[in-house]
N, C-alpha and C. Protein backbone atom coordinates (compact mmCIF):
# COMPACT_ATOMS: atom_id res chain seq x y z
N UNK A 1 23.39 -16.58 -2.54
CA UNK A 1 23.95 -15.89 -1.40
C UNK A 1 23.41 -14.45 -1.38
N UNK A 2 22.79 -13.83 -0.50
CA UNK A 2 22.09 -13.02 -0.21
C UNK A 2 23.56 -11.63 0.29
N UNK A 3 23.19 -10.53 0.29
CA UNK A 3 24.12 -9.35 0.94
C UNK A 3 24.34 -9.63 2.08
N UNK A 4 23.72 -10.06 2.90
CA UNK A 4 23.74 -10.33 4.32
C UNK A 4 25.00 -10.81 4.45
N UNK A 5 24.77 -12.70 3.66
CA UNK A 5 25.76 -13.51 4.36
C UNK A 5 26.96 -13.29 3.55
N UNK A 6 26.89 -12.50 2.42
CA UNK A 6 27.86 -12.38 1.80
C UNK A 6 29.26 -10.96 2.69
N UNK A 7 28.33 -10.18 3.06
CA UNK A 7 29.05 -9.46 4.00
C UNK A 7 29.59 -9.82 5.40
N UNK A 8 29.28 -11.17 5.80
CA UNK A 8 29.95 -12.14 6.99
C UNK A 8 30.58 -13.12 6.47
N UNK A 9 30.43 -13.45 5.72
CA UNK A 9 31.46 -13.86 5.15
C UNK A 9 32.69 -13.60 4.74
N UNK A 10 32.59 -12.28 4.05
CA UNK A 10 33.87 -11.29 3.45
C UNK A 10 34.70 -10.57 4.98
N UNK A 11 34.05 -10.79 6.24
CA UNK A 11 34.77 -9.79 7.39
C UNK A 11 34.91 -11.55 7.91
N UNK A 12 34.69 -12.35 7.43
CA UNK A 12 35.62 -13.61 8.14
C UNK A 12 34.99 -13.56 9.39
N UNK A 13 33.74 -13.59 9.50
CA UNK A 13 33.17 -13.84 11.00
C UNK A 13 33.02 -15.00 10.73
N UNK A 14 32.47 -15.63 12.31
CA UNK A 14 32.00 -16.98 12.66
C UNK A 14 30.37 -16.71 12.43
N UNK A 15 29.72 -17.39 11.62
CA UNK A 15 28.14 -17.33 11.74
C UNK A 15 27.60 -19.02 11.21
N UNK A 16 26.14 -19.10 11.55
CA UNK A 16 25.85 -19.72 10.20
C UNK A 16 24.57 -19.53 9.90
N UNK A 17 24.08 -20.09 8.52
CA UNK A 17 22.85 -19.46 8.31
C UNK A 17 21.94 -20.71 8.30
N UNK A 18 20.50 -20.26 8.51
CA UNK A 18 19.41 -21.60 8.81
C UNK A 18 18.54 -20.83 7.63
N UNK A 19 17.81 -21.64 7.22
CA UNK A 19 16.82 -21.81 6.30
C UNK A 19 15.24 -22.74 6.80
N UNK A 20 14.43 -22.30 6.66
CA UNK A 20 12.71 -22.54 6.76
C UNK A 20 12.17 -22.22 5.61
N UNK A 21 11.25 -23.23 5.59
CA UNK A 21 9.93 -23.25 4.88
C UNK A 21 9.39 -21.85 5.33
N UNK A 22 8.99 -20.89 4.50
CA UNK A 22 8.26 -19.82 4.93
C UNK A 22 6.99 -20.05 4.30
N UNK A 23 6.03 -19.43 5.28
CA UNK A 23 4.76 -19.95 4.34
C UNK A 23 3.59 -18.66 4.23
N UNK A 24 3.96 -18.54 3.02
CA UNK A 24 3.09 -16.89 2.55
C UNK A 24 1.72 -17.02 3.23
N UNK A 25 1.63 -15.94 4.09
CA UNK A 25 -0.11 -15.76 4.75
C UNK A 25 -0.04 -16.44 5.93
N UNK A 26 1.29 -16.53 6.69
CA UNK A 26 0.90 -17.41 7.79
C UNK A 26 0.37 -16.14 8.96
N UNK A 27 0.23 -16.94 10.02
CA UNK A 27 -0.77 -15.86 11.26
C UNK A 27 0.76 -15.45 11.85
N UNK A 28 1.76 -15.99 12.28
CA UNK A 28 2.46 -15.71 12.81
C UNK A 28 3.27 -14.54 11.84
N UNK A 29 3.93 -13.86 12.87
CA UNK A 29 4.61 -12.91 12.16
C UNK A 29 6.21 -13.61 12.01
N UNK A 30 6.86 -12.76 11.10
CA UNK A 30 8.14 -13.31 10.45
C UNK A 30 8.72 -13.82 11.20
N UNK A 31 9.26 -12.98 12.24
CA UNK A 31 9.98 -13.47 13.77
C UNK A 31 9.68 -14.57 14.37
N UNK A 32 8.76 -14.99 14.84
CA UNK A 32 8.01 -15.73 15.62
C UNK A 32 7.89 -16.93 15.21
N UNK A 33 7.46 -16.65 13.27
CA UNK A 33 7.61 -17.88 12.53
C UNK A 33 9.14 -18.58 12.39
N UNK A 34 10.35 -17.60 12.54
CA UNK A 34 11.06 -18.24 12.00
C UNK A 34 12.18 -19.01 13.57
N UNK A 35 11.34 -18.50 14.62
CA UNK A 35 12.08 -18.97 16.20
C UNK A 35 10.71 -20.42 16.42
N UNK A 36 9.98 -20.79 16.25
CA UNK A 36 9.29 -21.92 15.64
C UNK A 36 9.59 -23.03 15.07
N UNK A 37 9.87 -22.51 13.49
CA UNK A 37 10.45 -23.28 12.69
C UNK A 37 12.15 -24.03 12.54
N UNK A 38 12.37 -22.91 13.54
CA UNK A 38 14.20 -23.25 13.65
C UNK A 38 14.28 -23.81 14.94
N UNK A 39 13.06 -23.60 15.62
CA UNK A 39 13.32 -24.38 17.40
C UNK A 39 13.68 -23.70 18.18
N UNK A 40 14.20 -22.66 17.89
CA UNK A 40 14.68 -21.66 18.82
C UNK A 40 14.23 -20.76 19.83
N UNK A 41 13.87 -20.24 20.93
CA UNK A 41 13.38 -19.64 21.92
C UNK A 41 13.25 -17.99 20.70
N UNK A 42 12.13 -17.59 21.37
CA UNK A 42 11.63 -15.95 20.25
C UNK A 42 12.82 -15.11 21.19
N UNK A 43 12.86 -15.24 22.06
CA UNK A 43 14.15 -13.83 22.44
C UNK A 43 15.19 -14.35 22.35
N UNK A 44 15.94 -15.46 21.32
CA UNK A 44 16.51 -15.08 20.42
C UNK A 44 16.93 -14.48 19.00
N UNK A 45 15.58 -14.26 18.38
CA UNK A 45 15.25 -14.22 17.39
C UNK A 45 14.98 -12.72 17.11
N UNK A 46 15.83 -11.87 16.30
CA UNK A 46 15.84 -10.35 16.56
C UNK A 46 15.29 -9.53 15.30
N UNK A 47 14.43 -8.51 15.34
CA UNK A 47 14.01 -8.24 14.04
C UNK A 47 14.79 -6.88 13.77
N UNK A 48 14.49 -6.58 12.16
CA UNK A 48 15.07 -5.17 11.70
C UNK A 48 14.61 -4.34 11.41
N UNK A 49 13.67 -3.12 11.82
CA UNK A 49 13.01 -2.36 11.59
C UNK A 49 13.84 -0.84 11.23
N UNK A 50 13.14 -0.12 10.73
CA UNK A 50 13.57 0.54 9.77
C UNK A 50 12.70 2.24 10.94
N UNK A 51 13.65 3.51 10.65
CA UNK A 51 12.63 4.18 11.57
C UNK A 51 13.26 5.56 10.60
N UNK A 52 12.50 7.00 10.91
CA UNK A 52 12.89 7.53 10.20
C UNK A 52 13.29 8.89 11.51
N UNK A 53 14.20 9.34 11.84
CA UNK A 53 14.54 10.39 12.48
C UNK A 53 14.17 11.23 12.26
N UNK A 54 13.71 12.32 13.39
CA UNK A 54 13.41 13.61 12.81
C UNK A 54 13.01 14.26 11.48
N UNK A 55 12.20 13.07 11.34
CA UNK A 55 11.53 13.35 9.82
C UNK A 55 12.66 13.31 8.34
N UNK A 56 13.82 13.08 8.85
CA UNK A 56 15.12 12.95 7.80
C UNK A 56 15.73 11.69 7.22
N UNK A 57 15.83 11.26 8.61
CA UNK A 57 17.00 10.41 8.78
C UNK A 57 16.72 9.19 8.73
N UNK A 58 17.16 7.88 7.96
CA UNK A 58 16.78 6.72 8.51
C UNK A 58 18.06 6.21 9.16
N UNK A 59 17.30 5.44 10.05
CA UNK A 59 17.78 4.41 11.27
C UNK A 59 17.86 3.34 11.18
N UNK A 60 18.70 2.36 12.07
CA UNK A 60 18.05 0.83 12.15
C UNK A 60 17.81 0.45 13.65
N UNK A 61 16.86 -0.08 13.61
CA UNK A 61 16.65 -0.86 15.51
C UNK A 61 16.32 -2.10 15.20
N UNK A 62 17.28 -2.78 16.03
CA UNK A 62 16.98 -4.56 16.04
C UNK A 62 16.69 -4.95 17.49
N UNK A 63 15.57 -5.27 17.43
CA UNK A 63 14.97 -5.79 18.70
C UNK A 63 14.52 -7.08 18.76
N UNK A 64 14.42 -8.13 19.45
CA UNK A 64 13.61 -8.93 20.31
C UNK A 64 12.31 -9.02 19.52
N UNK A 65 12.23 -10.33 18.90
CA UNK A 65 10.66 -10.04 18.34
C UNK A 65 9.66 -10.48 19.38
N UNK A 66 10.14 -10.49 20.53
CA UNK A 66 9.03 -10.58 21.48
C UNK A 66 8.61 -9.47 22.41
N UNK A 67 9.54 -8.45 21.50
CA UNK A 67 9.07 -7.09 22.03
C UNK A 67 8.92 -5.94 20.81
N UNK A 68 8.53 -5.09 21.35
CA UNK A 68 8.19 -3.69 20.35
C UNK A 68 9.56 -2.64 20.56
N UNK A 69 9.16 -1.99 19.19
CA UNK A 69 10.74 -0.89 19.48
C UNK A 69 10.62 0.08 20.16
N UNK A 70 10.37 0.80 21.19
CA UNK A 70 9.87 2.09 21.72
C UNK A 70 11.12 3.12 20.80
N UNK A 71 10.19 3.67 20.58
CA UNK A 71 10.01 4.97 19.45
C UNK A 71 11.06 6.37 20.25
N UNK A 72 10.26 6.56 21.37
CA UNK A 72 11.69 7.71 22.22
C UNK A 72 12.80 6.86 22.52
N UNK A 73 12.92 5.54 22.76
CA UNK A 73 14.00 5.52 23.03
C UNK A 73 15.06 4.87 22.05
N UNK A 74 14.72 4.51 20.40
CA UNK A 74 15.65 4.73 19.92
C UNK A 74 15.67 6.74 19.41
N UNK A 75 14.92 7.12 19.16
CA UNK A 75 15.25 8.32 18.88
C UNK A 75 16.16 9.16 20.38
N UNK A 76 16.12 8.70 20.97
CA UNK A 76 17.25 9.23 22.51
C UNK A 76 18.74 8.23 21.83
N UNK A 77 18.47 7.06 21.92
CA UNK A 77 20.28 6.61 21.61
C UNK A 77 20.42 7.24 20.34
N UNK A 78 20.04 7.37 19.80
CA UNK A 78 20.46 8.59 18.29
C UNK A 78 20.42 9.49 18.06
N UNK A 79 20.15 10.62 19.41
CA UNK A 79 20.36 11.83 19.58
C UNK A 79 19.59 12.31 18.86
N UNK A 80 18.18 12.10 18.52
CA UNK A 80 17.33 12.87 18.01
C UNK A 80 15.92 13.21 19.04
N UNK A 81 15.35 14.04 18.03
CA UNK A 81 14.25 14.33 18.96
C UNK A 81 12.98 13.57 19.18
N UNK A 82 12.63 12.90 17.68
CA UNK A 82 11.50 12.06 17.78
C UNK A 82 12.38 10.44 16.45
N UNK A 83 11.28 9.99 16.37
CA UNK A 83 11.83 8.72 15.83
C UNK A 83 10.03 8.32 15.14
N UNK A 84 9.78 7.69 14.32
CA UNK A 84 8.65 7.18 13.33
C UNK A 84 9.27 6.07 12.32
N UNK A 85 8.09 4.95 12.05
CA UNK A 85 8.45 3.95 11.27
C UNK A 85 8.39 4.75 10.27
N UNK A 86 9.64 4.30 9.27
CA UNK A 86 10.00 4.30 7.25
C UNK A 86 8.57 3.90 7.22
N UNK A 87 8.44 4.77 5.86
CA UNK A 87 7.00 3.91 5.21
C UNK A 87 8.11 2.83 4.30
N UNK A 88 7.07 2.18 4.13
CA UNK A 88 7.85 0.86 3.30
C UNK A 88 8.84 0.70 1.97
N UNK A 89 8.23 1.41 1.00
CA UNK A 89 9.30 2.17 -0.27
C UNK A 89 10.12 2.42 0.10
N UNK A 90 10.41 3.38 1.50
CA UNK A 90 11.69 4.06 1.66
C UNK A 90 12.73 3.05 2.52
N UNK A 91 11.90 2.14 3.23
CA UNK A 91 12.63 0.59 3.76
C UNK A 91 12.93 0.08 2.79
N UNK A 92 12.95 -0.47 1.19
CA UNK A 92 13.09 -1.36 0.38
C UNK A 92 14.40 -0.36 -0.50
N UNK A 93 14.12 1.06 -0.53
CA UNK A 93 15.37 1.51 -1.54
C UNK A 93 16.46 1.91 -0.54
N UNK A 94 16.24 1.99 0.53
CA UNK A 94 17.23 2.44 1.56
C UNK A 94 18.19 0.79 1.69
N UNK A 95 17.50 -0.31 2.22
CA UNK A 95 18.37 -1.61 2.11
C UNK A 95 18.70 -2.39 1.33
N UNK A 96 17.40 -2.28 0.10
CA UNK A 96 17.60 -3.15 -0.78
C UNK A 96 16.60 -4.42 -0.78
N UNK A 97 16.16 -4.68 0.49
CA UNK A 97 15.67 -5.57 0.72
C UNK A 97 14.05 -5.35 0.91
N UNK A 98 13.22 -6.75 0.70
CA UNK A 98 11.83 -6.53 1.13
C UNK A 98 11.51 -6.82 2.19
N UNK A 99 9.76 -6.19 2.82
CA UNK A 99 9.56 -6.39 4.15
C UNK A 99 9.56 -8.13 4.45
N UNK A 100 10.09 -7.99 5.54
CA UNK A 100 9.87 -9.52 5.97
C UNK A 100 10.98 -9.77 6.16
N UNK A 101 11.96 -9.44 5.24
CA UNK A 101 13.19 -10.25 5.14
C UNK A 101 14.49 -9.11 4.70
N UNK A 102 14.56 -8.04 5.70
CA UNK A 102 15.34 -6.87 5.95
C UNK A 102 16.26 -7.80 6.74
N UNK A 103 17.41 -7.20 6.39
CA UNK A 103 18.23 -7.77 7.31
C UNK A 103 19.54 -6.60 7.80
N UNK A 104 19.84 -6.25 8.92
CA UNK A 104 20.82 -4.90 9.26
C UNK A 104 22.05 -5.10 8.60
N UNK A 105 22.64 -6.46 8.21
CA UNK A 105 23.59 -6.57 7.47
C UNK A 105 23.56 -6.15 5.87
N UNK A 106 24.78 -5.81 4.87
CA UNK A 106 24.65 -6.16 3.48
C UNK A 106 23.80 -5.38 2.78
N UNK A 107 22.74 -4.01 3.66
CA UNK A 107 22.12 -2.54 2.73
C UNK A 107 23.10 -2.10 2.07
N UNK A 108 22.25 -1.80 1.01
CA UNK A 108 22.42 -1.04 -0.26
C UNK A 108 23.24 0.34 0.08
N UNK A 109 22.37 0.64 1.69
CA UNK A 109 23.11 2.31 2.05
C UNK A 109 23.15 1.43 3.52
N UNK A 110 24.62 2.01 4.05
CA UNK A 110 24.73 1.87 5.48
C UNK A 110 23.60 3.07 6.16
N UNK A 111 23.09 2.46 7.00
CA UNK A 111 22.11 2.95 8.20
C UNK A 111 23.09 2.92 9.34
N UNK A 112 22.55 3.98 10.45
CA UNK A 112 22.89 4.10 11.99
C UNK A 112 22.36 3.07 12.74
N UNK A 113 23.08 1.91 13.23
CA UNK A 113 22.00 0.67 13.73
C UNK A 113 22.34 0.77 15.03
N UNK A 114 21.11 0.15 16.11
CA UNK A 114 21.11 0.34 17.05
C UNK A 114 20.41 -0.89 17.59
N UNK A 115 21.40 -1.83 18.43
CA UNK A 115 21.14 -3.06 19.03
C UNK A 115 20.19 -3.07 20.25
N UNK A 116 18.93 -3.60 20.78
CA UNK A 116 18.73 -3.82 21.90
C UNK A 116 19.88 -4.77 22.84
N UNK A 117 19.98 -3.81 24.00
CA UNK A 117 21.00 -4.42 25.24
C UNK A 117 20.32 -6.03 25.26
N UNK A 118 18.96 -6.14 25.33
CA UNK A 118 19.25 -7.26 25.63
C UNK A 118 19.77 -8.62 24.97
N UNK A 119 20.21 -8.49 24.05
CA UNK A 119 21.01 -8.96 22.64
C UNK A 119 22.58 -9.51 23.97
N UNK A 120 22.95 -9.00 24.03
CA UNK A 120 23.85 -8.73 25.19
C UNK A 120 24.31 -10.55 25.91
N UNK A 121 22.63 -10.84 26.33
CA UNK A 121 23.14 -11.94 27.27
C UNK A 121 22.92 -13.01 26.25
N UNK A 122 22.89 -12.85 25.00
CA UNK A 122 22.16 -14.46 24.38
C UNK A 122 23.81 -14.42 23.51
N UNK A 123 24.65 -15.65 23.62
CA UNK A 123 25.96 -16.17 22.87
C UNK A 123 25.79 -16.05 21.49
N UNK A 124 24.78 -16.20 20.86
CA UNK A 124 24.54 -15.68 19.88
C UNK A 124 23.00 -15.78 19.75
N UNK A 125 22.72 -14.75 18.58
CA UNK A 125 21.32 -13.93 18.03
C UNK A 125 21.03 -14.22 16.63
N UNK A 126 19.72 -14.29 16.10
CA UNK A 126 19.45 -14.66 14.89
C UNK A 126 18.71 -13.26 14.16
N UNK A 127 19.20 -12.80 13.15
CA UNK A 127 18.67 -11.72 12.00
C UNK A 127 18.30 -12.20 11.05
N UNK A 128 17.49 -11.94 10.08
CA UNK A 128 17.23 -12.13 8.74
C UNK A 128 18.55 -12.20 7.73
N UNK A 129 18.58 -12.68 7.32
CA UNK A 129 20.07 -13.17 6.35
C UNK A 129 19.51 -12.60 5.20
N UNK A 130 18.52 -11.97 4.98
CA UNK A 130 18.08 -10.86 3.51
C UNK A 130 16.81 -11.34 2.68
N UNK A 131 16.79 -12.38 4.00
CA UNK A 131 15.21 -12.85 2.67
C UNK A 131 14.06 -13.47 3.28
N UNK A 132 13.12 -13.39 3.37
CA UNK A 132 12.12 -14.54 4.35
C UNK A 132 12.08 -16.02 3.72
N UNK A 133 12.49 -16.81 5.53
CA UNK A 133 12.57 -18.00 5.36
C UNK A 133 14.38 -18.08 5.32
N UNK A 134 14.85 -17.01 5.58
CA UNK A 134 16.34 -17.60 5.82
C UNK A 134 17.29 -16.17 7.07
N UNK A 135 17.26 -17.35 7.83
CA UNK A 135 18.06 -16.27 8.97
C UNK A 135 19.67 -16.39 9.01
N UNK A 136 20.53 -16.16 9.51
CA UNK A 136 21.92 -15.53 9.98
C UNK A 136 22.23 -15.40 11.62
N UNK A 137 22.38 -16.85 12.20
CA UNK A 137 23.27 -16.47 13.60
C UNK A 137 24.26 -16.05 13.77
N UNK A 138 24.37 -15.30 14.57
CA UNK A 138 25.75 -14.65 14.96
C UNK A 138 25.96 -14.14 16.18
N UNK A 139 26.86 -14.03 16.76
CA UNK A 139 27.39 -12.94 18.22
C UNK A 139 26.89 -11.82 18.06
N UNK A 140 26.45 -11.60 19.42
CA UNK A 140 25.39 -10.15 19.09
C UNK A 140 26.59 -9.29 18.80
N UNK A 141 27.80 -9.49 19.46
CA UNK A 141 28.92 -8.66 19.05
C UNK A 141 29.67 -8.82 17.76
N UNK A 142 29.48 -9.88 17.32
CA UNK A 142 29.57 -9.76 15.71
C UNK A 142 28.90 -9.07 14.87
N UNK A 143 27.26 -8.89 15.14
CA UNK A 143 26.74 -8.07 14.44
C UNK A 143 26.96 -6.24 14.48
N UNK A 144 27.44 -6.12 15.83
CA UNK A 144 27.10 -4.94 16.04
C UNK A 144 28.54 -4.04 15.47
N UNK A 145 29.85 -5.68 15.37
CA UNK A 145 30.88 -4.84 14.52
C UNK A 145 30.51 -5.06 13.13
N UNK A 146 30.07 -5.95 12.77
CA UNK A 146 29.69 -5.93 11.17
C UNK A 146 28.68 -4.14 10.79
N UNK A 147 27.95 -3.90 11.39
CA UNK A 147 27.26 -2.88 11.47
C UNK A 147 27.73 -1.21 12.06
N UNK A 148 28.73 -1.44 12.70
CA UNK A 148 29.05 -0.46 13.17
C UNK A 148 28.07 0.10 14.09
N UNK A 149 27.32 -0.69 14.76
CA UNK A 149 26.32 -0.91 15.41
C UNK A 149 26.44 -0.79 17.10
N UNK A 150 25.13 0.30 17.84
CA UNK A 150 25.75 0.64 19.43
C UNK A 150 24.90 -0.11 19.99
N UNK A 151 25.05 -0.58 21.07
CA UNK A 151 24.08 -1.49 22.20
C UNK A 151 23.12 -0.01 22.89
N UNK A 152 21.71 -0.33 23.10
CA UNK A 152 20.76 0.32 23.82
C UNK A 152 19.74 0.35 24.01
N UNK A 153 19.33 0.54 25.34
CA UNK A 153 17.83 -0.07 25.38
C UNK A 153 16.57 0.37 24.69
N UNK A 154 15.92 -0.15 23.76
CA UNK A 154 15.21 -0.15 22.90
C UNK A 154 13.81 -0.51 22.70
N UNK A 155 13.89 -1.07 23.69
CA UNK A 155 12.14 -2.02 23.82
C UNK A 155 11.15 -1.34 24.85
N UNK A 156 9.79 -0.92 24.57
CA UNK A 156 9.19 -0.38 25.06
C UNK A 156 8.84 -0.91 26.26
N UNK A 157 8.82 -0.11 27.26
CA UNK A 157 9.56 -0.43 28.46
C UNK A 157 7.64 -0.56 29.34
């Protein structure tokens, strides 16, 4: 049991978790591979990227892996001035987790997370459950109370 599902579990949400074959070196990226392998349409399938505020701060943005995170506009829902990807070290000691298989739930350090709206219309959304090759459905509004997490538009427009 991974932090993820162990932290939806412990707040007594409704979720469940799916599991895939992941296959090291594939062409597809994590996302893509794992809305594929599970059957699922890719805009359901939401990734967790890691960003660093105003040169300080880290963030979280979960977007649509069939889209990109635009950069001003999570740094606008977080009231900062600019926004830049974590280099990777600082993604792995900040969550705990490795690339690929970050998941916004169950970090090591709570982050400021920030949902794409369009999360919104899908009954439920799939995240990384903390590891590649294993995701976590849930209500986009489950995640965003598990997270303490705000809805906003996020995807480069």
């Amino acid at each position: 049991m991974t932090p993820a599902i162990y932290s939806a579990r412990q707040a007594g949400m409704a979720y469940q978790v799916h599991e895939y074959s992941h296959e090291p070196g594939a062409t597809l990226s994590y996302g893509f591979e794992a809305a594929q392998k599970l059957g699922v349409l890719p805009e359901r399938v939401f990734k967790t990227l890691v960003v660093k505020l105003d040169g300080k701060v880290l963030a979280i943005g979960v977007v649509p892996v069939t889209a990109q995170l635009g950069m001003k506009r999570i740094a606008k829902a977080a009231g900062a001035k600019k926004a830049a990807m974590a280099e990777p070290d600082e993604v792995e000691r900040a969550t705990g987790y490795v690339l690929g298989g970050v998941s916004p739930l169950g970090q090591k350090k709570r982050l400021a997370t920030f949902i794409d709206t369009s999360a919104q219309a899908q009954a439920s959304i799939y995240v990384s459950a903390g590891r590649r090759g294993l995701e976590i459905e849930l209500s986009p509004e489950g995640l965003a109370g598990l997270t303490q997490g705000r809805f906003a538009p996020l995807t480069q427009a």
